[in-house]
Protein backbone atom coordinates (compact mmCIF):
# COMPACT_ATOMS: atom_id res chain seq x y z
CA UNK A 1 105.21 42.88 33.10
CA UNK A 2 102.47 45.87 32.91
CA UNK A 3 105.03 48.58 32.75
CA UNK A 4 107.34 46.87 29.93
CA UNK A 5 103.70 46.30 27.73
CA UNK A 6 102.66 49.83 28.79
CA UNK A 7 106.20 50.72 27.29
CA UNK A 8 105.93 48.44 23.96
CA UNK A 9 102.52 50.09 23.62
CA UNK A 10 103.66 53.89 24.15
CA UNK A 11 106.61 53.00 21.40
CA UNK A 12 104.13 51.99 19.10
CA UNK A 13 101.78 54.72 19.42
CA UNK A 14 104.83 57.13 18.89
CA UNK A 15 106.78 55.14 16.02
CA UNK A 16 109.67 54.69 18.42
CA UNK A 17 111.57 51.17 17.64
CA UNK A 18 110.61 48.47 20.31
CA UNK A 19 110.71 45.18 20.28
CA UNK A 20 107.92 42.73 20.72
CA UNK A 21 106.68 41.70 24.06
CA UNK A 22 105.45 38.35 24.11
CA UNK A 23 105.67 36.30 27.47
CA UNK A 24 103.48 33.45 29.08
CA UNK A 25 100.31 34.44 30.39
CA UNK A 26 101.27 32.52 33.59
CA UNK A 27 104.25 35.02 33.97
CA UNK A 28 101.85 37.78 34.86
CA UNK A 29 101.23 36.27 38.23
CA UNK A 30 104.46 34.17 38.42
CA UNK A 31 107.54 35.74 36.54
CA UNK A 32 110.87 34.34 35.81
CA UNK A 33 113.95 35.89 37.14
CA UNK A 34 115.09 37.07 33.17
CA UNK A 35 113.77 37.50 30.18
CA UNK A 36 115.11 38.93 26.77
CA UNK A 37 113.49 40.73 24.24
CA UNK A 38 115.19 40.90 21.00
CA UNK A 39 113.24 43.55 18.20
CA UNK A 40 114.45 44.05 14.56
CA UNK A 41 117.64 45.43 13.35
CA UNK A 42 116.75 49.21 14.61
CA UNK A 43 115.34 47.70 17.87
CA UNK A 44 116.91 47.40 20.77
CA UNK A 45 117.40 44.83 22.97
CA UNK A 46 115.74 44.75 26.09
CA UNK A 47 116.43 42.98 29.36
CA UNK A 48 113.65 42.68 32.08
CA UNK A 49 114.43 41.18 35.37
CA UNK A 50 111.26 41.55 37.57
CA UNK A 51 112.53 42.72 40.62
CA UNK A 52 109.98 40.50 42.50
CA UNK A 53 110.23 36.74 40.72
CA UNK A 54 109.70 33.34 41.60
CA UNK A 55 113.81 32.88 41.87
CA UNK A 56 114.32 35.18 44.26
CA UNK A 57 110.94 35.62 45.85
CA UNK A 58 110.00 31.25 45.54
CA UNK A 59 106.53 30.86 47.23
CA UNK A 60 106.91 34.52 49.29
CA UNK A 61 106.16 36.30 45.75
CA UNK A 62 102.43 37.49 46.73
CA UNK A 63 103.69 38.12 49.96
CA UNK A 64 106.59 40.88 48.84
CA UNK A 65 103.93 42.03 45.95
CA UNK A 66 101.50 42.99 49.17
CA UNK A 67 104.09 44.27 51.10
CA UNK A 68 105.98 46.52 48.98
CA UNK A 69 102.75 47.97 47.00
CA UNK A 70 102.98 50.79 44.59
CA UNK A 71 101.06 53.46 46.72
CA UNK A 72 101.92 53.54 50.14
CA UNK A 73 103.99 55.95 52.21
CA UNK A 74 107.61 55.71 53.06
CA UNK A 75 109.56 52.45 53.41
CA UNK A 76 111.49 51.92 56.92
CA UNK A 77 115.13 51.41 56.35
CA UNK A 78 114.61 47.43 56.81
CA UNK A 79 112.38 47.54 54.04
CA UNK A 80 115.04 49.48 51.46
CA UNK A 81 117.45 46.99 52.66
CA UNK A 82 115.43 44.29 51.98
CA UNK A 83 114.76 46.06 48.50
CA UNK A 84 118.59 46.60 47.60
CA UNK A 85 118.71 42.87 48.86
CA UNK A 86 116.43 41.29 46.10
CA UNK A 87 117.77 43.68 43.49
CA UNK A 88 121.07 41.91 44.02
CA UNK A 89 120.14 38.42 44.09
CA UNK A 90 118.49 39.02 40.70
CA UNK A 91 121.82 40.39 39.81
CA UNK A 92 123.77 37.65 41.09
CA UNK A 93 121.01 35.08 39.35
CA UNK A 94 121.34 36.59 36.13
CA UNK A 95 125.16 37.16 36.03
CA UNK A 96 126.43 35.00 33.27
CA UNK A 97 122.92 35.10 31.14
CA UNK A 98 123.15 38.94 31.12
CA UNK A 99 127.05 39.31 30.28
CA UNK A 100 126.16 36.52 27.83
CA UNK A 101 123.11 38.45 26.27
CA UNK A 102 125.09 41.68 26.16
CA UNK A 103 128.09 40.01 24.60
CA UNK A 104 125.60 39.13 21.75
CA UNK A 105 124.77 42.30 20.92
CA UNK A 106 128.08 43.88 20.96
CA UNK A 107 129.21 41.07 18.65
CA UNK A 108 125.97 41.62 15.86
CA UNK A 109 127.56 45.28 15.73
């Protein structure tokens, strides 16, 4: 959630279109699987699926925050396939909501 505010922020400082990020505070610690942003006519739509979420991570989601941290060196190849892994069930989890989503927007055009 830090690096799509970061992103809403760095629009806004450079008058790019973005839409609004607004999510539970709760979903800091514990995100959802999906979530949608929808901005103004000349904003896009964006789509954030957490890679690490409390569908696909349930009560291991601190545990795969500590173990996958942002600076550390190289990940064995059990780790990237456990990576690849997660990315897929959030895939597989959000199947129908994204095509749905996307379908939406093609439509408003």
């Amino acid at each position: 959630m830090e690096t799509l505010t970061e992103t809403a922020e760095e629009c806004k400082d450079l008058d790019i279109s973005f839409p609004k990020i607004q999510y539970p505070k709760s979903d800091v610690s514990s995100p959802k699987g999906f979530y949608v942003f929808k901005g103004l006519k000349k904003a896009p739509t964006v789509i954030h699926i957490p890679l690490f979420n409390v569908d696909n991570c349930g009560s291991k989601l601190e545990d795969y925050r500590k173990k996958y941290g942002t600076f550390q060196g190289a990940y064995s190849p059990e780790m990237i396939e456990d990576l690849i892994k997660k990315a897929g069930e959030n895939v597989l989890n959000n199947k129908e909501t994204m095509l749905g989503v996307i379908k939406d927007i093609i439509e408003q055009k």
